[in-house]
Protein backbone atom coordinates (compact mmCIF):
# COMPACT_ATOMS: atom_id res chain seq x y z
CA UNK A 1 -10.46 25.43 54.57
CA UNK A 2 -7.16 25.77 52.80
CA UNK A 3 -4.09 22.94 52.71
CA UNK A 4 -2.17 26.17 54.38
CA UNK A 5 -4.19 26.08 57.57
CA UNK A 6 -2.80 22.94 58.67
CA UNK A 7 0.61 23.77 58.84
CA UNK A 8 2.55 26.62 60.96
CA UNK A 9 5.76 28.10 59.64
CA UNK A 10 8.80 28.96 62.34
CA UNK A 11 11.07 31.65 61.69
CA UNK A 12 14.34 33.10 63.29
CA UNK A 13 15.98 36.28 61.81
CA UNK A 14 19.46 36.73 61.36
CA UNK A 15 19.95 40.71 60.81
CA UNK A 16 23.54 42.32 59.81
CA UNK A 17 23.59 46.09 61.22
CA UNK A 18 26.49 47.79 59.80
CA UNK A 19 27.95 50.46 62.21
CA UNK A 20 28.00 53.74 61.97
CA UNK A 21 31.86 53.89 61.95
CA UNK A 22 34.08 56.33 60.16
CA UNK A 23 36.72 53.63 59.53
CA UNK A 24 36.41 50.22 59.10
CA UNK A 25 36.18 47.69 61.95
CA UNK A 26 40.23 46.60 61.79
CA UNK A 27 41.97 49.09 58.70
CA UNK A 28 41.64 52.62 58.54
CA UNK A 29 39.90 52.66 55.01
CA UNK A 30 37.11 55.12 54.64
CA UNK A 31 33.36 53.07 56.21
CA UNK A 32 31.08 55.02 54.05
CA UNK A 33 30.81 53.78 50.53
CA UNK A 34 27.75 55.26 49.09
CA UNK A 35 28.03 57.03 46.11
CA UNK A 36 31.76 55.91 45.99
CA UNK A 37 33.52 54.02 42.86
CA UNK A 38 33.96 50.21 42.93
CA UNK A 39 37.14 49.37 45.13
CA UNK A 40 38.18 53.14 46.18
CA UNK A 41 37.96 52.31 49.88
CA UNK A 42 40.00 49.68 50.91
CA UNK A 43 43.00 48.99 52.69
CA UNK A 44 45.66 46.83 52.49
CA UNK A 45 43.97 44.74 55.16
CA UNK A 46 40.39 44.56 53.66
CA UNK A 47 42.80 43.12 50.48
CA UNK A 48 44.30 40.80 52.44
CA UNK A 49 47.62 41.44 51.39
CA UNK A 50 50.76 39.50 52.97
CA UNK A 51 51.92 41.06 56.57
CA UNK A 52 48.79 42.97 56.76
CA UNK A 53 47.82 43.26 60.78
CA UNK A 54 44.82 43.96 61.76
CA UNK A 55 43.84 47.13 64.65
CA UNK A 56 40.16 46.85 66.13
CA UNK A 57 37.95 50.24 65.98
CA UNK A 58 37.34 50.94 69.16
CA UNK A 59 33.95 52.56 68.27
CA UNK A 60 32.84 49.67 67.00
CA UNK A 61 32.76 48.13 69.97
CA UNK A 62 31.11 51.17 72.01
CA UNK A 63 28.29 50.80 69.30
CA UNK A 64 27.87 46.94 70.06
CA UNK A 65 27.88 48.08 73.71
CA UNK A 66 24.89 50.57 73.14
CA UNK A 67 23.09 47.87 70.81
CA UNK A 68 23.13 45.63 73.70
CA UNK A 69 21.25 47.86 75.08
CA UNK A 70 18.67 48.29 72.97
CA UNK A 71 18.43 44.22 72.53
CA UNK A 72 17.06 44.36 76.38
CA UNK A 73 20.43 42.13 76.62
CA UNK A 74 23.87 41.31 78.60
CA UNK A 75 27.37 42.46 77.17
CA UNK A 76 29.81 40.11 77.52
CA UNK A 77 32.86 41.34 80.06
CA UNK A 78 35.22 39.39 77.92
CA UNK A 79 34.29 38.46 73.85
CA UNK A 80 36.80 37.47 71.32
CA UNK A 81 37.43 36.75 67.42
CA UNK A 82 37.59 34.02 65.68
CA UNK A 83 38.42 33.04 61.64
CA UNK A 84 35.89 31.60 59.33
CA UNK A 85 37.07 29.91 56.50
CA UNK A 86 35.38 30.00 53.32
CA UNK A 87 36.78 30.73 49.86
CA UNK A 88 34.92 33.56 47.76
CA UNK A 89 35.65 36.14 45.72
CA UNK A 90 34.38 38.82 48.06
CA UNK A 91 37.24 37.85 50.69
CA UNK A 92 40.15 38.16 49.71
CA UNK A 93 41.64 36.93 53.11
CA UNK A 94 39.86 33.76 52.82
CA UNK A 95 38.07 33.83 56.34
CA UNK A 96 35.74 36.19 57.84
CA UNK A 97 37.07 37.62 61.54
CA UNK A 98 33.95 36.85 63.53
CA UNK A 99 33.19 36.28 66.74
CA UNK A 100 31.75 32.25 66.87
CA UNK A 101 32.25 31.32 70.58
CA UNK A 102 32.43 34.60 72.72
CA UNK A 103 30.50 37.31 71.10
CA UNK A 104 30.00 40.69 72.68
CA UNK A 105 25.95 40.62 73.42
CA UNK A 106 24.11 38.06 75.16
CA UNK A 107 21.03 36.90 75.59
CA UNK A 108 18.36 39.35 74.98
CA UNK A 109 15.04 40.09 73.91
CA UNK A 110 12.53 42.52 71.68
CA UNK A 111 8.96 43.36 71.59
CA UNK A 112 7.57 44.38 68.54
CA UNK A 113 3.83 45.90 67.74
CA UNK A 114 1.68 44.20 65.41
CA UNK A 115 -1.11 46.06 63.81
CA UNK A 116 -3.53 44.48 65.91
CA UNK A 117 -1.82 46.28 68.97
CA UNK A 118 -0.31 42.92 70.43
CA UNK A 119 3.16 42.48 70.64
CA UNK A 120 5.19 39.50 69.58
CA UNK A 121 8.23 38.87 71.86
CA UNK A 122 11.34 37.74 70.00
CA UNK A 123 14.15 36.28 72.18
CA UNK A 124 17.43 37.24 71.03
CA UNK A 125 20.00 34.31 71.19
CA UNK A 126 23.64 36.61 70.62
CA UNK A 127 24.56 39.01 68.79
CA UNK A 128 28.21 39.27 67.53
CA UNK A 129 30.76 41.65 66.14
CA UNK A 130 32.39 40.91 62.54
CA UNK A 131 33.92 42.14 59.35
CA UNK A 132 31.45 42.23 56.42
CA UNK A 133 32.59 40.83 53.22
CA UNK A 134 33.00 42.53 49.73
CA UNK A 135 29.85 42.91 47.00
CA UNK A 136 29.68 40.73 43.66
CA UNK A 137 27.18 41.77 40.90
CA UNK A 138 26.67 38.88 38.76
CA UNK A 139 26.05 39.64 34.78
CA UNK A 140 25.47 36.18 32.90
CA UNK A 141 28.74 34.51 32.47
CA UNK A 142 30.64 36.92 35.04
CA UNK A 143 30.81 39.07 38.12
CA UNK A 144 32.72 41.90 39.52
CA UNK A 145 33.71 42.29 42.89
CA UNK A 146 33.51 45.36 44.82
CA UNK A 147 35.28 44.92 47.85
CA UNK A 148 34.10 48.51 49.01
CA UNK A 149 32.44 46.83 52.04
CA UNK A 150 34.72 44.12 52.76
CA UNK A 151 35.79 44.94 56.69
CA UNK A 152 32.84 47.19 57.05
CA UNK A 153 32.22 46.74 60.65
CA UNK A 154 28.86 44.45 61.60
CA UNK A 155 26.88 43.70 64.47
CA UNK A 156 25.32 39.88 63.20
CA UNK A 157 21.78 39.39 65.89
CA UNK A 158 20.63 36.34 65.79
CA UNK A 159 17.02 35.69 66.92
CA UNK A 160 15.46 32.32 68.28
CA UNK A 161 12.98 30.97 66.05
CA UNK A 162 9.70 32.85 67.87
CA UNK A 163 8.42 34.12 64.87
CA UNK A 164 5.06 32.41 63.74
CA UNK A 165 3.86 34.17 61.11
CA UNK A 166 5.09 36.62 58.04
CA UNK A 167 3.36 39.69 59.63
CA UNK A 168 5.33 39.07 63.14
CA UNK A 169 8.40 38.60 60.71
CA UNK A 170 8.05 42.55 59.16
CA UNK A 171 7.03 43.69 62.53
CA UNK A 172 10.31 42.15 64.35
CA UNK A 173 12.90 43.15 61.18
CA UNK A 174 10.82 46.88 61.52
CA UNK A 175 11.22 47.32 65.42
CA UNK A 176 15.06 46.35 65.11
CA UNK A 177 15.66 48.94 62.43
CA UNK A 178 14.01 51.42 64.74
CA UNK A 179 15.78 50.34 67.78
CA UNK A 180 19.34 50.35 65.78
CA UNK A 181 18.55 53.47 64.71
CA UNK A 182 17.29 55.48 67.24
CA UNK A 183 20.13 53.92 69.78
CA UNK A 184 22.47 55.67 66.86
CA UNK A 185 24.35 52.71 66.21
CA UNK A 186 23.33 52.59 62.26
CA UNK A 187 22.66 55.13 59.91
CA UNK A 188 19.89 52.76 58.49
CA UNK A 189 20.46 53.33 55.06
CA UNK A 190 18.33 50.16 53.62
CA UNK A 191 18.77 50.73 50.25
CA UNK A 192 22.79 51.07 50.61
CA UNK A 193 22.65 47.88 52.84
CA UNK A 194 23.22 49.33 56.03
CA UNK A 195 20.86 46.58 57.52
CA UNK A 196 20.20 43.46 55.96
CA UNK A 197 17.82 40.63 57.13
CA UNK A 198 18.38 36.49 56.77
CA UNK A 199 14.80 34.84 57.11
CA UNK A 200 15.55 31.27 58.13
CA UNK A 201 11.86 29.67 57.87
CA UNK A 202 10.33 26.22 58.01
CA UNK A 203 7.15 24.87 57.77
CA UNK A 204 5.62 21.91 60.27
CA UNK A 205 2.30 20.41 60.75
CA UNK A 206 0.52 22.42 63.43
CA UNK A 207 1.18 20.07 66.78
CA UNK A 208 4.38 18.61 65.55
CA UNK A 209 7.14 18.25 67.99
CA UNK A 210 9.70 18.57 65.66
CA UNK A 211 10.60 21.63 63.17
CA UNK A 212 11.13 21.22 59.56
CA UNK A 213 13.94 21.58 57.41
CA UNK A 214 14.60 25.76 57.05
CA UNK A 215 15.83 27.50 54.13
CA UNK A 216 17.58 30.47 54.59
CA UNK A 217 16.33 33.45 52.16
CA UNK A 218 19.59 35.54 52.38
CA UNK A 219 20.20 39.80 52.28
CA UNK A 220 16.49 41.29 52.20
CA UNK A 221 17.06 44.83 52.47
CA UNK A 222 13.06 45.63 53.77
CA UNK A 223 10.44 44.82 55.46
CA UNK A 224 8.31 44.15 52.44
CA UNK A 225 10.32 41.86 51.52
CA UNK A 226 10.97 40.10 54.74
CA UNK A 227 7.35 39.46 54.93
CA UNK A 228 6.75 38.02 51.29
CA UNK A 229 9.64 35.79 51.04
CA UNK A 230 8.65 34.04 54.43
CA UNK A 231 4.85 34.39 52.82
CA UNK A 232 6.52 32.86 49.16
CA UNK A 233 8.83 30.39 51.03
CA UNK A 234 5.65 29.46 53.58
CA UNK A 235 3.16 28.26 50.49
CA UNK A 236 6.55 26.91 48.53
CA UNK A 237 7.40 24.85 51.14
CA UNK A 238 3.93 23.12 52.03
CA UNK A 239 3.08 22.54 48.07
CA UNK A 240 6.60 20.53 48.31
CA UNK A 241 5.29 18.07 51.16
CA UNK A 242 1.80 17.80 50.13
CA UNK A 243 3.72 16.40 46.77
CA UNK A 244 5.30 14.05 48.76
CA UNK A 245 8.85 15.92 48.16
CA UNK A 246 11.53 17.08 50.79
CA UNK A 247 12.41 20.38 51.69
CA UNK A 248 16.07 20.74 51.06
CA UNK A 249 17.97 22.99 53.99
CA UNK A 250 19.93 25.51 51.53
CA UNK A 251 20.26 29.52 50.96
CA UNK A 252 18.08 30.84 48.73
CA UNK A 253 18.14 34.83 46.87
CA UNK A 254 14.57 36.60 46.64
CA UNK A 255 13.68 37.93 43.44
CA UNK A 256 11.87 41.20 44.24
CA UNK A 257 10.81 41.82 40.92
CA UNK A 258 9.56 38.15 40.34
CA UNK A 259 8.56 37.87 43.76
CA UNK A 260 9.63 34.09 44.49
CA UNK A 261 13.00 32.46 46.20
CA UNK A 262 15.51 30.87 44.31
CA UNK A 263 18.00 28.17 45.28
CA UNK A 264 21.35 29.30 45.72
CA UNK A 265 23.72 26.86 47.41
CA UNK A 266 23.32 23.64 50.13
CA UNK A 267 23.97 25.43 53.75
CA UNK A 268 26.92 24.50 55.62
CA UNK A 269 27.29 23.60 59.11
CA UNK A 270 29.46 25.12 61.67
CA UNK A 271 32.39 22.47 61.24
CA UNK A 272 32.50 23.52 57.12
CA UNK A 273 33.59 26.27 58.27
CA UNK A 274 36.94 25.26 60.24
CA UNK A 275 36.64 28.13 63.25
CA UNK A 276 39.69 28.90 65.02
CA UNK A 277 40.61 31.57 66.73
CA UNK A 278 42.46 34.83 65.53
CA UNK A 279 45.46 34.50 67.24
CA UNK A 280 45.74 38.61 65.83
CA UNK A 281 43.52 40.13 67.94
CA UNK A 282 43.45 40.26 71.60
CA UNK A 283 40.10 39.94 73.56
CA UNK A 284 37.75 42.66 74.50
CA UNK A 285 37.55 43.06 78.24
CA UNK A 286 34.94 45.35 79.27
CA UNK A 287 34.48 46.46 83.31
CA UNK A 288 30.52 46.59 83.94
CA UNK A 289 31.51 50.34 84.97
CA UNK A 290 32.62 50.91 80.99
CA UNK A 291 29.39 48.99 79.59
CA UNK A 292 27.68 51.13 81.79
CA UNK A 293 29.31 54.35 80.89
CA UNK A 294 28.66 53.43 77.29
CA UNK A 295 25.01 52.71 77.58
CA UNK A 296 24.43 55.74 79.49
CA UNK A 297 24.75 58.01 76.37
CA UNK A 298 21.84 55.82 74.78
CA UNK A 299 19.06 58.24 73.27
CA UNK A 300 15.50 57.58 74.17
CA UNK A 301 14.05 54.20 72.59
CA UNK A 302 10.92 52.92 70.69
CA UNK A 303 9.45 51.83 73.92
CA UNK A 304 10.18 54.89 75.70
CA UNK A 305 8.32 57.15 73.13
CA UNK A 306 5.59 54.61 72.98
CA UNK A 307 4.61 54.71 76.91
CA UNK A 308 4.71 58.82 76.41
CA UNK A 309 2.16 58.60 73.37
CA UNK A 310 0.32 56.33 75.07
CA UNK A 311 -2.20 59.53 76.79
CA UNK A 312 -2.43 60.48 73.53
CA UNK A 313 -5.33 58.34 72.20
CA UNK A 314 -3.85 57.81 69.13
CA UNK A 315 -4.15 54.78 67.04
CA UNK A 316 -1.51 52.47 66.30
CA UNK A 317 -0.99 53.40 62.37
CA UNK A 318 -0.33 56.87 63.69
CA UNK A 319 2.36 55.87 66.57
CA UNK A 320 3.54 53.29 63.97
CA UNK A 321 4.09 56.79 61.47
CA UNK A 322 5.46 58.88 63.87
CA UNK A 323 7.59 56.36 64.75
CA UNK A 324 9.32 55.77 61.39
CA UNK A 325 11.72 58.14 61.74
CA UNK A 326 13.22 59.31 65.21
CA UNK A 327 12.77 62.88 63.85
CA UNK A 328 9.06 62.80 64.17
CA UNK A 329 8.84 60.68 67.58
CA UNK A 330 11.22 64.04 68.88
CA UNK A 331 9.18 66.37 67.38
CA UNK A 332 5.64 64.90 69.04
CA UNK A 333 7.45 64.44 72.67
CA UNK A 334 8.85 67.49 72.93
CA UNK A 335 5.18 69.13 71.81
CA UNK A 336 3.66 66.68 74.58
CA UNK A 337 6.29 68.04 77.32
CA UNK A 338 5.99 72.01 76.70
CA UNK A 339 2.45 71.92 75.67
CA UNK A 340 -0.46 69.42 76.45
CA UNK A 341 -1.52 66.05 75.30
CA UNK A 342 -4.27 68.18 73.11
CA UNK A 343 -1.79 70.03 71.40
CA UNK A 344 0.65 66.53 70.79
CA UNK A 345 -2.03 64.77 69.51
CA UNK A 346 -2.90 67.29 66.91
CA UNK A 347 1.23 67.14 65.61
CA UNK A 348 0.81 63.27 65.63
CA UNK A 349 -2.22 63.39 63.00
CA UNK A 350 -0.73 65.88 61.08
CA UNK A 351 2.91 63.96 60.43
CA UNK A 352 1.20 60.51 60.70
CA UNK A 353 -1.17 62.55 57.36
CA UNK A 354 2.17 63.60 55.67
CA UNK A 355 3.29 60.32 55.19
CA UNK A 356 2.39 57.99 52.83
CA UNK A 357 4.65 54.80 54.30
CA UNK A 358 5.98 53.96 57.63
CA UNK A 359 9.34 51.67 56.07
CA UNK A 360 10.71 55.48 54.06
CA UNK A 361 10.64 57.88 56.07
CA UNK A 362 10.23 61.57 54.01
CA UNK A 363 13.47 63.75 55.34
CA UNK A 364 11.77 67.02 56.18
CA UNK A 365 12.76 70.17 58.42
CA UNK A 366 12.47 69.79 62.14
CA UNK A 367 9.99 72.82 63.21
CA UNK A 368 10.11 75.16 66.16
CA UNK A 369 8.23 73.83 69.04
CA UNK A 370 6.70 77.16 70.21
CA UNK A 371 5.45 77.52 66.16
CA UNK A 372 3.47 73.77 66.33
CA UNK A 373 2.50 75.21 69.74
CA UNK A 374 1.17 78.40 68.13
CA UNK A 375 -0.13 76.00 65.32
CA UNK A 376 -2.26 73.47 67.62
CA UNK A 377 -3.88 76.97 69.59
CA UNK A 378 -5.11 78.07 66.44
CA UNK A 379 -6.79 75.33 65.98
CA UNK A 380 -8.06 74.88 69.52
CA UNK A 381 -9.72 78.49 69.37
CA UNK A 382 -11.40 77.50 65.49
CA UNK A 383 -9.28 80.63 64.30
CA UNK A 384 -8.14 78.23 61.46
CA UNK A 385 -10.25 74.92 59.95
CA UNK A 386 -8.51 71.50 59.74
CA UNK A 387 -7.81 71.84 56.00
CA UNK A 388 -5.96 75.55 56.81
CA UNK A 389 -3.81 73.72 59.99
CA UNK A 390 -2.76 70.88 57.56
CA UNK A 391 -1.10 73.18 55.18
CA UNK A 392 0.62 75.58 57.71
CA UNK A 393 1.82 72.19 59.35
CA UNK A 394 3.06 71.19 55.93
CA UNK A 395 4.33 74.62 55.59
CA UNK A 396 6.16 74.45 59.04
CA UNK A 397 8.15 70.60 57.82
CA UNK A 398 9.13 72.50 54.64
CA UNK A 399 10.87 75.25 56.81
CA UNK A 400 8.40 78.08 57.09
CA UNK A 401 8.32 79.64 60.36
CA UNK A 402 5.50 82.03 62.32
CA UNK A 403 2.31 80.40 61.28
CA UNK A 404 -0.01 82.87 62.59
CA UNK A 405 1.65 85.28 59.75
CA UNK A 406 1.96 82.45 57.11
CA UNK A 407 -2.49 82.46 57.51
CA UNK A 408 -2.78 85.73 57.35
CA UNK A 409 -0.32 86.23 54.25
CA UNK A 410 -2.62 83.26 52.61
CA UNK A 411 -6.06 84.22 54.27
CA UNK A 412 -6.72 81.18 56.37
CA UNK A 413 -7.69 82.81 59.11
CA UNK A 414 -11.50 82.10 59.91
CA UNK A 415 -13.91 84.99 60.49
CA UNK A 416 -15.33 84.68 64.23
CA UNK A 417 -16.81 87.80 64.21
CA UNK A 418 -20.74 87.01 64.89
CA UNK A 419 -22.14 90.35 63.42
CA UNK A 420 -20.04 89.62 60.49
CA UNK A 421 -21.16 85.80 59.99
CA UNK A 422 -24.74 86.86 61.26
CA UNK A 423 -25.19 88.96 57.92
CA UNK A 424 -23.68 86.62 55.74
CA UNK A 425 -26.16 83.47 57.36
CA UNK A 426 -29.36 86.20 57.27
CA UNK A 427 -28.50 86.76 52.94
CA UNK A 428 -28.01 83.25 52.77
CA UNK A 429 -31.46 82.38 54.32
CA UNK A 430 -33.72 85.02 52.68
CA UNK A 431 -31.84 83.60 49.38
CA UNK A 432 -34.41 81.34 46.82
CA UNK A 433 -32.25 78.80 46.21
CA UNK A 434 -32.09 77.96 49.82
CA UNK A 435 -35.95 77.77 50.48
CA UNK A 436 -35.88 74.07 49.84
CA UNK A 437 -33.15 73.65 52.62
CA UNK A 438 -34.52 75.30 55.09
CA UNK A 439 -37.96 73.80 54.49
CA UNK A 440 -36.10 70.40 54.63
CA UNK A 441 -34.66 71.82 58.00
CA UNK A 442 -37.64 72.17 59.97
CA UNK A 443 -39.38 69.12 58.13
CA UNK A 444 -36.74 67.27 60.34
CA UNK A 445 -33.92 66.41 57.96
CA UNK A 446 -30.95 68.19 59.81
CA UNK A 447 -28.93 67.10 57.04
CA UNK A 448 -29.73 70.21 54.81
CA UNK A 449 -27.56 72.35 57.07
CA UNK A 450 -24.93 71.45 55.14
CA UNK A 451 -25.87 72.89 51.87
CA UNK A 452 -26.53 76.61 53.73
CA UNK A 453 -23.27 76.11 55.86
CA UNK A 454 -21.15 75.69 52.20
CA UNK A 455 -23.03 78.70 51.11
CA UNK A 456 -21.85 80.83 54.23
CA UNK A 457 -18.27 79.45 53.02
CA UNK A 458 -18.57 80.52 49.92
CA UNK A 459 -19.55 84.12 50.61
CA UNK A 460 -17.04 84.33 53.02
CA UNK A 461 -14.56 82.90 50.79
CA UNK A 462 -13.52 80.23 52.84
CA UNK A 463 -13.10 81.90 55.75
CA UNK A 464 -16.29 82.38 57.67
CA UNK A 465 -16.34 80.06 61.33
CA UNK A 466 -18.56 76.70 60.28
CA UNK A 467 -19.32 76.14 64.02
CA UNK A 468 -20.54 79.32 64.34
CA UNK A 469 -22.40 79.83 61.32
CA UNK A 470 -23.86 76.53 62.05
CA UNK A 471 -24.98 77.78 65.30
CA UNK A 472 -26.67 80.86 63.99
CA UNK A 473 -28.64 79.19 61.56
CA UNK A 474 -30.26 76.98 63.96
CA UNK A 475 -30.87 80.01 66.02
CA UNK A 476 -32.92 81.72 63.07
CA UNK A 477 -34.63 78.26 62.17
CA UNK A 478 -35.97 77.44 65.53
């Protein structure tokens, strides 16, 4: 029994969703940065430059309105900024405009799958609106500031500490990038930083009443590495106490490449941070009659899809696959509602097959439903084999269409014919090298089918019917 097992680590999430804005939350600078030189969009307001006012996006707050929605959680009726003072490089200003006391979303809550097929529930404490700050990349002696992103417009959720383990952690960080996504509130661009994930974990003797000291492992940009720096910071922080040494509350950066935490700087508390609030910006007041017009143009979310796959008999790793990208969940409900489960189930294997990772989803072509529909009755009447339906399907995501045509332009299409297959099965029989298979056959050892059946396949080039040639052989054999 390991040192490990008698502790239990607790860990809360603190996840910063950039919005899917054009602008930025209060200038009219240009929201979308990728691929864009250092410092090209800002405005004089994102500089902080004297006189600057600040004008809230109002689509940033119809996005919060629709991520409350997806939290399972209350918007506020009335929510309003505040300043947070800190001095960096990356803000100009010198305070953040967040939203400390009154944020826009409420309590709430998420449910996210584990691999086992449980679900861990994660309460959701708030979530709040703010302006993110700029970007410094540090080389040795220096940095550079790219203030690109500074008043990029966030949604900050902040989760309870319900997380127990670094598997629950990846599970809860995945399921919000789904739900963000699919409610179309973030583009979910991880490797631009469109949502970035603050693990606050501590460790505890199992039973304890109180929770350790946390350390806050700051911008992981996914899952993968949300679940090894609460697995590094888990071990790190045990080997400290069993040494008789504290655990120091402080942020700390993970080093992917490395794959350990490192300290950055002692945490603040609130009052460090002098909040007051921005006497600039008026409050939002929201009627329930606007919230609900808001969340009423919410697409169809995780758990949605999940209760519809549910009659499909599918295994989790494939709804976790299909799932990955809202593409694919689409694609396999709208083949479940003009077709049958049968035919849905099929179009689930084949793009759960096609994928090699549920956190990167591959961008492919969105079919036409009638040509899956074609695809799965091929299959259902053996006109094709599984091998032949997994390349038209791969076909079909790279943009071919008709794949009844594409199988007979490549010569999938199996041979049903029974006179045909009958001859082929009666030269494969009378043929010497088979004698020892059939022999085997009738001695009882059914697994000598197999040689004669991959004969037929190769006389027929591939495209003989196995079932049926299968079935005529036993015929002949007795």
């Amino acid at each position: 029994m390991s040192v490990y097992d008698d502790y239990e680590m607790t860990i809360g999430v603190e996840c910063h969703v950039q919005l899917a804005t054009k602008t930025k939350l209060f200038s009219r600078a240009d929201n979308d940065a990728r691929d864009k030189d250092p410092n090209t969009c800002v405005g004089i307001i994102d500089y902080g430059l004297p006189g600057m006012l600040p004008v809230l996006n109002r689509e940033a707050v119809r996005l919060a309105v629709k991520a409350g929605k997806a939290l399972n959680a209350d918007v506020a009726n009335v929510s309003r900024f505040d300043r947070k003072h800190y001095f960096y490089p990356d803000l100009p200003k010198g305070y953040q405009t967040t939203q400390m006391y009154q944020p826009i979303i409420l309590a709430g809550h998420v449910d996210a799958p584990l691999e086992d097929g449980s679900t861990v529930r994660v309460r959701i404490h708030h979530a709040h609106l703010e302006e993110d700050a700029g970007k410094l990349t540090h080389f040795g002696e220096y940095s550079l500031v790219d203030l690109n992103r500074a008043g990029t417009p966030l949604i900050e959720i902040v989760s309870e500490p319900d997380i127990h383990s670094a598997a629950a952690a990846r599970a809860y960080a995945t399921e919000l990038y789904r739900l963000m996504t699919y409610a179309g509130v973030t583009h979910g661009d991880l490797y631009h930083g469109n949502m970035r994930f603050d693990v606050n974990i501590s460790v505890a003797k199992k039973g304890a009443t109180e929770l350790g000291k946390r350390a806050e492992v700051k911008n992981l940009n996914s899952f993968r590495s949300v679940e090894r720096a609460a697995e590094y910071e888990f071990e790190r922080q045990i080997d400290l106490l069993e040494r008789g040494e504290k655990v120091v509350q402080e942020t700390r950066g993970w080093n992917d490449d490395k794959q350990v935490t490192t300290s950055q700087r002692s945490k603040e508390d609130a009052q460090d941070y002098r909040y007051m609030p921005d006497a600039d910006i008026p409050p939002i007041i929201l009627s329930d009659e606007e919230i609900g017009t808001i969340q009423a143009d919410v697409p169809k979310l995780p758990p949605e899809y999940r209760a519809e796959f549910a009659s499909l008999g599918v295994d989790g790793s494939v709804v976790g696959k299909i799932m990955s990208h809202q593409a694919y969940a689409d694609i396999v409900s709208t083949t479940l509602s003009q077709g049958s489960a049968g035919a849905a189930k099929r179009v689930a294997n084949w793009i759960a097959s096609s994928l090699s990772t549920d956190e990167a989803a591959i961008e492919l072509q969105t079919p036409d439903i009638d040509d899956l529909l074609t695809l799965a009755d091929m299959v259902e009447k053996a006109e094709i084999t599984s091998n032949a339906a997994s390349e038209l399907f791969n076909a079909l995501m790279n943009g071919a269409k008709n794949p009844r045509a594409l199988a007979e332009e490549r010569n999938l299409l199996q041979v049903s014919d029974e006179g045909a297959i009958a001859a082929i099965v009666d030269a494969v029989l009378s043929d010497p090298a088979s004698h020892k298979a059939v022999e085997d056959i009738r001695s009882g050892n059914d697994k000598a089918i197999g040689y004669l059946v991959g004969q037929i396949m190769k006389q027929s080039k591939g495209q003989a019917n196995p079932g049926l040639a299968q079935k005529l052989i036993r015929e002949r054999l007795g």
